[in-house]
Every structure is written in structure tokens, then in C-alpha cells.
N, C-alpha and C. Protein backbone atom coordinates (compact mmCIF):
# COMPACT_ATOMS: atom_id res chain seq x y z
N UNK A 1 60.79 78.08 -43.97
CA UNK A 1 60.71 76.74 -43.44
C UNK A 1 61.43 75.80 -44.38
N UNK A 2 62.06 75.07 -43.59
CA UNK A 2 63.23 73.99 -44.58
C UNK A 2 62.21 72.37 -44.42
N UNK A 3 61.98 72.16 -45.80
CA UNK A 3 61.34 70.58 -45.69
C UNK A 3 62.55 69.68 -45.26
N UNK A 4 62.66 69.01 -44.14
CA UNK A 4 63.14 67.19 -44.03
C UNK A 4 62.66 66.26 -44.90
N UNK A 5 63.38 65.77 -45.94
CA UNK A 5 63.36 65.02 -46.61
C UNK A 5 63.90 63.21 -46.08
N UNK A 6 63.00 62.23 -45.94
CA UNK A 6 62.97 61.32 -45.04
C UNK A 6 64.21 60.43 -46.23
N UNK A 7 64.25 59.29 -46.12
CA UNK A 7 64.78 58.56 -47.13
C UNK A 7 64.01 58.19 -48.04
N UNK A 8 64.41 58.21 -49.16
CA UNK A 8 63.17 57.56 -50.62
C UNK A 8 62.83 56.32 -50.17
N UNK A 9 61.49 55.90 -49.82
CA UNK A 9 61.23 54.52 -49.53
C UNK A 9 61.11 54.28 -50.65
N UNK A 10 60.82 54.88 -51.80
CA UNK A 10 61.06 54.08 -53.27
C UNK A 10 62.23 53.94 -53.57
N UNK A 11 63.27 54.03 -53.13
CA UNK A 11 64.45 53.84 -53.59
C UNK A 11 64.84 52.73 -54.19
N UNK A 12 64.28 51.67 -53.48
CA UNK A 12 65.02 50.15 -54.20
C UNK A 12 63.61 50.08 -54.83
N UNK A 13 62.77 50.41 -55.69
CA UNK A 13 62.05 50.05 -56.40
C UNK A 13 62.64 50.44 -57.94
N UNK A 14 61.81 49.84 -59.23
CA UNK A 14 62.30 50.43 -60.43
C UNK A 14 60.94 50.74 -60.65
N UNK A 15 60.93 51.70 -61.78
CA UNK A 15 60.19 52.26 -61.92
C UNK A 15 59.49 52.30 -63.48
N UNK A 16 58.56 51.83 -64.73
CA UNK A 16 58.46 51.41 -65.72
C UNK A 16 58.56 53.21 -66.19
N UNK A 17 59.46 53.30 -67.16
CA UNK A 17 59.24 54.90 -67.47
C UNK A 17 57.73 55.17 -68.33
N UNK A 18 56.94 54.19 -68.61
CA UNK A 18 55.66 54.43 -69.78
C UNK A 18 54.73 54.62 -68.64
N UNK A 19 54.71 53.63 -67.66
CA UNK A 19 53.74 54.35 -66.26
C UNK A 19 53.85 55.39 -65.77
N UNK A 20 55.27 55.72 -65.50
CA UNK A 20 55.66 57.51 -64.59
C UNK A 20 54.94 58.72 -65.63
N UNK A 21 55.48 58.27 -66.97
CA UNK A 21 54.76 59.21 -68.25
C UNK A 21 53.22 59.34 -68.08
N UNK A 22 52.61 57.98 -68.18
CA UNK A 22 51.28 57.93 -67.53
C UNK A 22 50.88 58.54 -66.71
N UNK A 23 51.02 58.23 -65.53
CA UNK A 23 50.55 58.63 -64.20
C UNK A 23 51.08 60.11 -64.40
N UNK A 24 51.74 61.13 -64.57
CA UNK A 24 52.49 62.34 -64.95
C UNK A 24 51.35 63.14 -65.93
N UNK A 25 50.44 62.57 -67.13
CA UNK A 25 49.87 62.51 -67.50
C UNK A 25 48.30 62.99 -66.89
N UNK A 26 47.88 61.97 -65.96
CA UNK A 26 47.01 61.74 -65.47
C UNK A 26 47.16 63.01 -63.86
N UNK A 27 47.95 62.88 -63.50
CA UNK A 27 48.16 64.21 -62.14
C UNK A 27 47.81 65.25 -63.40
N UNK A 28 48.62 65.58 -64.51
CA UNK A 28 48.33 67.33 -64.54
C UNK A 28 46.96 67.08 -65.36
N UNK A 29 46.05 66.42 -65.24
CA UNK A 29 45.26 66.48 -65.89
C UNK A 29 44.13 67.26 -65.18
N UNK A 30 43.21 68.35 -65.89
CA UNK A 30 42.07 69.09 -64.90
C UNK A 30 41.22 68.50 -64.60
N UNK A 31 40.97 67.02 -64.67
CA UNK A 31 39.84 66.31 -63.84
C UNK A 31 39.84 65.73 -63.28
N UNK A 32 41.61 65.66 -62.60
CA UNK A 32 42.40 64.56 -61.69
C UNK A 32 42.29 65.65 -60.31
N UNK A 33 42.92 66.83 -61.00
CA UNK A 33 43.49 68.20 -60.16
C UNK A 33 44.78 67.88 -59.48
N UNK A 34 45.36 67.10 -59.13
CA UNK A 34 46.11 66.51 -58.37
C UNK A 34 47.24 67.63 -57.78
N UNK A 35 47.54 68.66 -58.92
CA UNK A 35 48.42 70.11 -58.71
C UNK A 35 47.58 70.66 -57.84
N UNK A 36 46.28 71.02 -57.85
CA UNK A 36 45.51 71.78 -56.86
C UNK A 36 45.78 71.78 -54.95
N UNK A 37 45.93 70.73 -55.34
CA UNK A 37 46.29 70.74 -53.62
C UNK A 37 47.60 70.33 -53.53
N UNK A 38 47.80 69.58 -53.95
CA UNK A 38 49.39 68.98 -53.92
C UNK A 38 50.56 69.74 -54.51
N UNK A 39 50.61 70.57 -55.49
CA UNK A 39 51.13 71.47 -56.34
C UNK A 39 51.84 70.36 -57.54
N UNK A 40 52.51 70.89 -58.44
CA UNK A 40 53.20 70.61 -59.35
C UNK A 40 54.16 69.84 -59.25
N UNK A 41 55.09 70.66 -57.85
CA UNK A 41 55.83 69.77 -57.27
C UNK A 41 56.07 69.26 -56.69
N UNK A 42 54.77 68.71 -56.41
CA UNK A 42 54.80 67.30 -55.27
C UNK A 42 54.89 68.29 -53.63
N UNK A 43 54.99 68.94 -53.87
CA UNK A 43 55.09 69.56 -52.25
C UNK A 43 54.03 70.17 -51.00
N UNK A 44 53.09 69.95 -52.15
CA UNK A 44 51.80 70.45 -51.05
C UNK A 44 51.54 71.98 -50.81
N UNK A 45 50.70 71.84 -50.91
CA UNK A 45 50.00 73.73 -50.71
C UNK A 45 49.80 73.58 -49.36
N UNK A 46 49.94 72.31 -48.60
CA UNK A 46 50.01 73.04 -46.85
C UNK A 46 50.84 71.18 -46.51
N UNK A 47 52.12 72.03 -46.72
CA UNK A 47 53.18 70.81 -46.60
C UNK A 47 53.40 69.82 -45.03
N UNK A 48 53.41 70.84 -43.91
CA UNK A 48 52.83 70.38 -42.77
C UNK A 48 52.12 69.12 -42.48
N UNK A 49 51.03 68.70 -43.26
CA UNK A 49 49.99 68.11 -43.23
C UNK A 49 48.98 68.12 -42.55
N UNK A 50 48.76 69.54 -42.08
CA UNK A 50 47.95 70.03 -40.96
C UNK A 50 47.08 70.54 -41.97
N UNK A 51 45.38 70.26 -41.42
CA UNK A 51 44.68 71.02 -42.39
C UNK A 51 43.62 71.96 -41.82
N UNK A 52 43.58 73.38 -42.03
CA UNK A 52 43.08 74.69 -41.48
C UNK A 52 42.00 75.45 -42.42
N UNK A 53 41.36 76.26 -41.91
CA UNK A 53 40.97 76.78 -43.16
C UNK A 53 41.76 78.06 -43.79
N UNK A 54 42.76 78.59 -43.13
CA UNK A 54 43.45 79.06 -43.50
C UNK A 54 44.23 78.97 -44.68
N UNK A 55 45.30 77.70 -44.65
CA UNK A 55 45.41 77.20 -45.59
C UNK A 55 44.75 75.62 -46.23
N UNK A 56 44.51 76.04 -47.26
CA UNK A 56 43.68 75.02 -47.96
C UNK A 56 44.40 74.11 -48.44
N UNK A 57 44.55 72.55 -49.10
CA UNK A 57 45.34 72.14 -49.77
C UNK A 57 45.70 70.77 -48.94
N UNK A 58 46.80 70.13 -50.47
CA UNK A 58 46.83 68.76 -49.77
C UNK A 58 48.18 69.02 -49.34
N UNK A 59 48.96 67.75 -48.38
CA UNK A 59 50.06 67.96 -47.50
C UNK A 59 51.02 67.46 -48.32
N UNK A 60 52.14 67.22 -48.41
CA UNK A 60 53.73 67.08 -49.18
C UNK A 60 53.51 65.24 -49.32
N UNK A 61 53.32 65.69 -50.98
CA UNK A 61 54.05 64.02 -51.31
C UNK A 61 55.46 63.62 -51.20
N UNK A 62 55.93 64.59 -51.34
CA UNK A 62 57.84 64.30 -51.37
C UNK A 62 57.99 64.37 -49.57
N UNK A 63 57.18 64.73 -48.96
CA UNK A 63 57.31 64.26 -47.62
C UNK A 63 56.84 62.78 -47.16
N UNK A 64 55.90 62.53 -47.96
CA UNK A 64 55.17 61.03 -47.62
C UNK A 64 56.21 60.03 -47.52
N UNK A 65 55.43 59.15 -46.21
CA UNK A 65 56.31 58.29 -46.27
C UNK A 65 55.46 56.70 -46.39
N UNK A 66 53.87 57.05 -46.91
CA UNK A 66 52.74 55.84 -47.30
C UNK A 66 53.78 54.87 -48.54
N UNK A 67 53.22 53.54 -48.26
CA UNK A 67 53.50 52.55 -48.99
C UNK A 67 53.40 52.32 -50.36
N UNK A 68 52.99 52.10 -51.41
CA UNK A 68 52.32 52.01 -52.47
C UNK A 68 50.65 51.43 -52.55
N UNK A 69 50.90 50.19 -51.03
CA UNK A 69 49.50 50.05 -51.20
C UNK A 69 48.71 50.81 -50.22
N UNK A 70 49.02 51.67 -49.46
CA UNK A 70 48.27 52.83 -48.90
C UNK A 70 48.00 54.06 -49.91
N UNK A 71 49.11 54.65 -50.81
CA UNK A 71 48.76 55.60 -51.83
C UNK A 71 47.44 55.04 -52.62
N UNK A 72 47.39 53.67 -53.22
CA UNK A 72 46.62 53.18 -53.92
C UNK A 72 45.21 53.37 -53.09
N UNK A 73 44.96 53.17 -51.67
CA UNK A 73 43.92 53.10 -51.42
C UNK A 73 43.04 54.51 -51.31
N UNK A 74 44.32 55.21 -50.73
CA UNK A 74 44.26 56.96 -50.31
C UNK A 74 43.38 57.29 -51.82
N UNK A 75 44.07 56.97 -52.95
CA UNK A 75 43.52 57.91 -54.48
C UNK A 75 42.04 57.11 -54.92
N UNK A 76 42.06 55.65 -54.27
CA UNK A 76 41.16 54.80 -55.05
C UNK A 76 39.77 55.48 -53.61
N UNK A 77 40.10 55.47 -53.15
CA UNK A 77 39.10 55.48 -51.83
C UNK A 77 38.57 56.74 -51.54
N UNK A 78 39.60 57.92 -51.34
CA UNK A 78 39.44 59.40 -50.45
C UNK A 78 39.73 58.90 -49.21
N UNK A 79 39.80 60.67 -49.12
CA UNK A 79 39.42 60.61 -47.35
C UNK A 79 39.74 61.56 -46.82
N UNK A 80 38.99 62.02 -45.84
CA UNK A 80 38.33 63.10 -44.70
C UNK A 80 39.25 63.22 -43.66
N UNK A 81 39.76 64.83 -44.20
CA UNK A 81 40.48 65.26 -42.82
C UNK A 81 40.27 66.30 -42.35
N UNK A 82 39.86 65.90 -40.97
CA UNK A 82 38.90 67.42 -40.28
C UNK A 82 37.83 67.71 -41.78
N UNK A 83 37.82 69.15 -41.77
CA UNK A 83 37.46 69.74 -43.24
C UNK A 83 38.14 69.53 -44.34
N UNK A 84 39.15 68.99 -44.46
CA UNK A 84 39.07 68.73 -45.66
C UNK A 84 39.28 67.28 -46.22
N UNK A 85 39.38 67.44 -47.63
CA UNK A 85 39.02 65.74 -48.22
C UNK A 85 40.11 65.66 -49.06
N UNK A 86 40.71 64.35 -49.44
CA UNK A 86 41.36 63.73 -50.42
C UNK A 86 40.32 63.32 -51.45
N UNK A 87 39.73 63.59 -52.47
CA UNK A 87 38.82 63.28 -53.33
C UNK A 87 38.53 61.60 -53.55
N UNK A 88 37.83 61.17 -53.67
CA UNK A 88 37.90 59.69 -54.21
C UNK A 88 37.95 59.23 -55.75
N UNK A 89 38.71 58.61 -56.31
CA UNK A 89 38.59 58.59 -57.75
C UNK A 89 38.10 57.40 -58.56
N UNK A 90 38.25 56.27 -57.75
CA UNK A 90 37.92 55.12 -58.46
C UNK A 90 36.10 55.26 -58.20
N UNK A 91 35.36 54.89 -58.77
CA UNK A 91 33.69 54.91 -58.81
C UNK A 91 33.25 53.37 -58.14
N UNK A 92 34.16 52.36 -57.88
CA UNK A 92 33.83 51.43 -58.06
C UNK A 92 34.14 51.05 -56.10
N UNK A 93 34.72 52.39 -55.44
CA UNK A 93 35.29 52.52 -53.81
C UNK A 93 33.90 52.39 -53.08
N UNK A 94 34.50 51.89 -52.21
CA UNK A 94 33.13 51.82 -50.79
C UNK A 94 32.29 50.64 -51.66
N UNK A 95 32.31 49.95 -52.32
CA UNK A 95 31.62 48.90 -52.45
C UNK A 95 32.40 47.44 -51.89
N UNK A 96 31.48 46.08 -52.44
CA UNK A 96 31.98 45.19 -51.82
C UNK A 96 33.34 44.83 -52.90
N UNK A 97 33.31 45.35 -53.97
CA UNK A 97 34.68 44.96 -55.19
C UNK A 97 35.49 45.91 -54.58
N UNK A 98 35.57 46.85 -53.89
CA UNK A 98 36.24 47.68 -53.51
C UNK A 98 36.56 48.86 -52.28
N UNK A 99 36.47 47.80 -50.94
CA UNK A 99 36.26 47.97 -49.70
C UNK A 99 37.49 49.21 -49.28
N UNK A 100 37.04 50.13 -48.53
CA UNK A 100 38.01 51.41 -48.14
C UNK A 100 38.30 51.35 -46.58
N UNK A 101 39.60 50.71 -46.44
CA UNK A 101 39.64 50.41 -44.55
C UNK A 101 38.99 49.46 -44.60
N UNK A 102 38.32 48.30 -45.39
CA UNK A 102 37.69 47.18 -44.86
C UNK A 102 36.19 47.73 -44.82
N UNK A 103 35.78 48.86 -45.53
CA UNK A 103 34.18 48.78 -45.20
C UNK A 103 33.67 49.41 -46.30
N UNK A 104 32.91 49.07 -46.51
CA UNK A 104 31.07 49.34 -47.55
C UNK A 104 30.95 51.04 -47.62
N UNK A 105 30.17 51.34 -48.23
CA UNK A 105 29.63 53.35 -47.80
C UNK A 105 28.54 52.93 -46.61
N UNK A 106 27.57 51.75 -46.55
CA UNK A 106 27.22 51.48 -45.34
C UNK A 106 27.75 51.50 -44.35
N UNK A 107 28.68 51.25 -44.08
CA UNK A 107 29.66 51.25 -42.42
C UNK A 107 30.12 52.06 -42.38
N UNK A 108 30.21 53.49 -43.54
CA UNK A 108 30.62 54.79 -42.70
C UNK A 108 30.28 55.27 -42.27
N UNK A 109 30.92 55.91 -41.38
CA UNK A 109 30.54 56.95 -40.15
C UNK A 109 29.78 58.20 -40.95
N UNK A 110 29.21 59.37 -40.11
CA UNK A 110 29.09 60.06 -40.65
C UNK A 110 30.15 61.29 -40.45
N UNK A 111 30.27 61.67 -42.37
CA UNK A 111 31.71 62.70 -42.50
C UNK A 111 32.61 61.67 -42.94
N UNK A 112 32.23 60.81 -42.89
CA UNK A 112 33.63 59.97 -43.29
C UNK A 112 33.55 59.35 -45.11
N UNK A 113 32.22 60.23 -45.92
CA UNK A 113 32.32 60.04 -46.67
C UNK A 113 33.02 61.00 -47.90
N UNK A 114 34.08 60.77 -48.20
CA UNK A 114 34.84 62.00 -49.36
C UNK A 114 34.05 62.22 -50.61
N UNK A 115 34.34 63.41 -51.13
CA UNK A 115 33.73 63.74 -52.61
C UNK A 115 34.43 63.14 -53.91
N UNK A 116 33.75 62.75 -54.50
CA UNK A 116 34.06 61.99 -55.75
C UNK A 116 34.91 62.97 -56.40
N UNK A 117 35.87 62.65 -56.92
CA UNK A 117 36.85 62.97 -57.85
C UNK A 117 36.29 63.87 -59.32
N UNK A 118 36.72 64.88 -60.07
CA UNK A 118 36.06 65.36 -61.38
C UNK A 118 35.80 64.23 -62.17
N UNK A 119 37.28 63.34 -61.86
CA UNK A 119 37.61 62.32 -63.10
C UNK A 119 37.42 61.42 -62.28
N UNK A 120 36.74 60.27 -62.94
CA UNK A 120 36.96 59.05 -62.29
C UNK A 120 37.80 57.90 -62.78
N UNK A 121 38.83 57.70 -61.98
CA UNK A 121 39.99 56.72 -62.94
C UNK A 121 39.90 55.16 -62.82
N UNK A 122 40.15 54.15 -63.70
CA UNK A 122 40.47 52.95 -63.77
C UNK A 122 41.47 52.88 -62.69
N UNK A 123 41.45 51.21 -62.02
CA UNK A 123 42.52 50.90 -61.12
C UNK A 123 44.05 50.84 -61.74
N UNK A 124 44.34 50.66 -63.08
CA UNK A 124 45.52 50.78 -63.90
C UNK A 124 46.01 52.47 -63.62
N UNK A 125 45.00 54.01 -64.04
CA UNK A 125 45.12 54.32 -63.65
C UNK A 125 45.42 55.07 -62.46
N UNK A 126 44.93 54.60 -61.45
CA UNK A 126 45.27 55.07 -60.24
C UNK A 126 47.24 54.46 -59.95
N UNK A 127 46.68 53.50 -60.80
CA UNK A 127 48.39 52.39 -60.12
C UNK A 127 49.89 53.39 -60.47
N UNK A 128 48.80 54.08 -62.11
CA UNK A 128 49.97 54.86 -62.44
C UNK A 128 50.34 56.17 -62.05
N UNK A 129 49.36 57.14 -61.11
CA UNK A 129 49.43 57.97 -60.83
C UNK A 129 50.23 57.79 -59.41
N UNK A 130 50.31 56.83 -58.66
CA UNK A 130 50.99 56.23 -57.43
C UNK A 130 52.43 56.33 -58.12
N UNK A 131 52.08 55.53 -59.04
CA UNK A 131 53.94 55.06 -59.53
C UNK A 131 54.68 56.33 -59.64
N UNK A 132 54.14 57.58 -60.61
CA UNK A 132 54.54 58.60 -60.74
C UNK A 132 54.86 59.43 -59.51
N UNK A 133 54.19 59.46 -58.87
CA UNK A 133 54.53 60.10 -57.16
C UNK A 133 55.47 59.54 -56.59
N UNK A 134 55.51 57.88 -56.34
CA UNK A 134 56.88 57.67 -55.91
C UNK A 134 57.81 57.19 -56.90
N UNK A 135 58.03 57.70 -57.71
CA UNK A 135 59.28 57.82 -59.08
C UNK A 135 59.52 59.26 -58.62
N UNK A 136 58.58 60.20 -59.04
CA UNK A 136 59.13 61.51 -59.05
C UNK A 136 59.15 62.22 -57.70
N UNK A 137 58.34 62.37 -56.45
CA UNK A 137 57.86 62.95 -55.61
C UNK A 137 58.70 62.44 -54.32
N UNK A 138 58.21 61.01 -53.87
CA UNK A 138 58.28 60.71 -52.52
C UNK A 138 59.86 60.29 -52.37
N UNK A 139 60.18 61.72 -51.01
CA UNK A 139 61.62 61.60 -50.91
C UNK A 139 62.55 62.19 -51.72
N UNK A 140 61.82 62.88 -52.55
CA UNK A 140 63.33 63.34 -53.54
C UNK A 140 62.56 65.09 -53.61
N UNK A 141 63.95 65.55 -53.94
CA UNK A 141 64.05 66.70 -54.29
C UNK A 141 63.36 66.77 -56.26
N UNK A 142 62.98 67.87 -56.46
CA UNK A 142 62.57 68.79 -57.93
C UNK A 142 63.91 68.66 -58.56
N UNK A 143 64.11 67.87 -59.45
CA UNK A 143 65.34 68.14 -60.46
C UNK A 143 64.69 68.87 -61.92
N UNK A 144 65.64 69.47 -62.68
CA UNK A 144 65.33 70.43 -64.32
C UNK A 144 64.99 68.93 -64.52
N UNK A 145 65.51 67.80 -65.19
CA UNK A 145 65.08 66.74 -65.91
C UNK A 145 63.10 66.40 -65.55
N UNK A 146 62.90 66.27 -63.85
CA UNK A 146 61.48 66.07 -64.20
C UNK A 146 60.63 67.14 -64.29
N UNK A 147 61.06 68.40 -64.02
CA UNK A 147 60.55 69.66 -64.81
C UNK A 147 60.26 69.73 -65.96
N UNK A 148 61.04 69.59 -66.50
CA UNK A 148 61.19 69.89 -68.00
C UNK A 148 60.20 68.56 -68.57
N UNK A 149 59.83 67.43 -67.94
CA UNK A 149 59.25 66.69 -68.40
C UNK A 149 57.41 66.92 -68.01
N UNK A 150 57.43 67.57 -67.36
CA UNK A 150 56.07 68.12 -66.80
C UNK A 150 55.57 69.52 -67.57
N UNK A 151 56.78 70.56 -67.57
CA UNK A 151 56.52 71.43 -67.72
C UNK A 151 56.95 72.20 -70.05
N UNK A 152 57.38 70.97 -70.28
CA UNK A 152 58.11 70.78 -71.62
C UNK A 152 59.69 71.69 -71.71
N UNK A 153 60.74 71.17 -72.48
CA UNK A 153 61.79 71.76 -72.19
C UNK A 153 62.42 73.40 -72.56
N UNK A 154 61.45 73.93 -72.74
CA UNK A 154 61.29 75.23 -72.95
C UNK A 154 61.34 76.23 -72.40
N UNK A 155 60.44 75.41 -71.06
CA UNK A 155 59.46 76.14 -69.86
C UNK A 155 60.43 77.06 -68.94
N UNK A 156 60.04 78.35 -68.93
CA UNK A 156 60.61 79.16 -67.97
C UNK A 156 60.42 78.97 -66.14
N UNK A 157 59.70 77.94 -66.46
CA UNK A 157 59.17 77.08 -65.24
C UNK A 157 60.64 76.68 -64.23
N UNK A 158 61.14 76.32 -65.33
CA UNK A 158 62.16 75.35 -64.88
C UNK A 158 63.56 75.91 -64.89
N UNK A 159 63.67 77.32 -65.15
CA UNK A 159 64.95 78.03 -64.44
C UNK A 159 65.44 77.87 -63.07
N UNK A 160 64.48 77.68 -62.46
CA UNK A 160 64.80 77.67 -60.97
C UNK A 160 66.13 76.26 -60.74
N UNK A 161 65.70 75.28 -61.57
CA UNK A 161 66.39 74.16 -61.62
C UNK A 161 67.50 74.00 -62.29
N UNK A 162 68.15 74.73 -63.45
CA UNK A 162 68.85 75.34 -63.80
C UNK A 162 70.44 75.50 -63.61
């Protein structure tokens, strides 16, 4: 299967390189998981965005075509698809400082509440783990340069890119 790659809606954005480092940071981290479903390279363990129990996993960031302030809400908030969940990470979501879709954990439905994240991140964090996705991920192809920056320049990881 060949991914369609849409146009970088980040394209005319710039990008602070100490946030992408950040947020880059914060994805491979094991209490973010963010590789777990999404993979390493941004591509999704069920790229489709169809979710089965077959395959498990989150759908293609380098396919996404969400805003910055939809990513922000998606990581700060969660959310429930069919069976499976986008984790929620901010602690401070579903309240009134921090409404998800406009509502409380009172006004959810039931099922419509996601599982809290390992890690729970600051809104700085979350901002930077967004930034890093659309710097590195949304719309673009895997180059050796952000390999090698994920994976250190050593990494046999990154032959493929090569």
C-alpha cells in the first residue's frame, strides 16, 4: 500500500528548533508512548485510520491533515474511537479550565471518556509535542537528517534513509 501524502499544511509555518527538540523528546518518551501507536515515524501502526481489533494502533500523523489547534486538543483532551482511545494527557482536561469539545467529564456521554495518559504533560508540553509532529511528521516524508536526530547518528535505524 502506497501512503498519499496531502500537502504540508505546516508548510508556511516556522518552526522554533528548541520546541521540535522538545516535543521529539517528549514523543519518545515511555510515559508519553506516542511511538506505540503512532510509530517512530509518524506513520501509524494502522495508517488507514480505521480502528479494528485486528490491528491495534494510532492512524498516520504524516497523513493528518488536523490544525494545530485540533492536535492540541486531540493530546490535551483524548479521545474514543470505536474501541480504541487516543490517551488524554493534560490532568487538568474535561474540567471547566479545560473544556474538551466544549464540555465538562459531566456532559460526557457514556464511552466517551479516554484513559489518562502514563505521563501527564504541561500545556507547554503538549504545544511542543504538536510542534514536533507538524515540523517533522504532518505531510512530509522520513528524511536520514530527522532520523538520525531521533534515532542518534550512528543508528543502523537510519540506513534505510541513506
Amino acid at each position: 500500500m502506497v501512503a498519499v501524502l496531502a500537502a504540508a499544511p505546516a508548510a508556511a509555518e516556522e518552526f522554533d528548533p528548541a520546541q521540535v527538540d522538545a516535543g521529539r523528546a517528549i514523543y519518545q518518551t515511555t510515559g508519553a508512548n506516542c511511538e506505540m501507536c503512532h510509530e517512530w515515524t509518524g506513520t501509524g501502526r494502522n495508517p488507514n485510520g480505521r480502528y479494528s481489533e485486528v490491528m491495534a494502533g494510532g492512524p498516520s500523523l504524516v497523513a493528518s491533515t488536523m490544525d494545530r489547534a485540533a492536535m492540541i486538543e486531540i493530546v490535551s483532551c483524548g479521545k474514543m474511537v470505536g474501541w480504541g482511545v487516543m490517551p488524554q494527557y493534560r490532568n487538568d482536561a474535561w474540567t471547566p479550565a479545560l473544556r474538551c469539545g466544549g464540555k465538562v467529564a459531566a456532559d460526557r456521554a457514556p464511552g466517551e471518556a479516554p484513559e489518562a495518559g502514563l505521563l501527564g504533560l504541561a500545556a507547554a508540553q503538549v504545544e511542543a509535542v504538536v510542534t514536533y509532529v507538524r515540523a517533522v511528521y504532518q505531510g512530509q516524508r522520513m528524511t536520514l537528517a530527522n532520523c538520525q536526530k531521533y534515532f542518534g547518528d550512528k543508528s543502523k535505524a537510519c540506513d534505510l534513509y541513506r
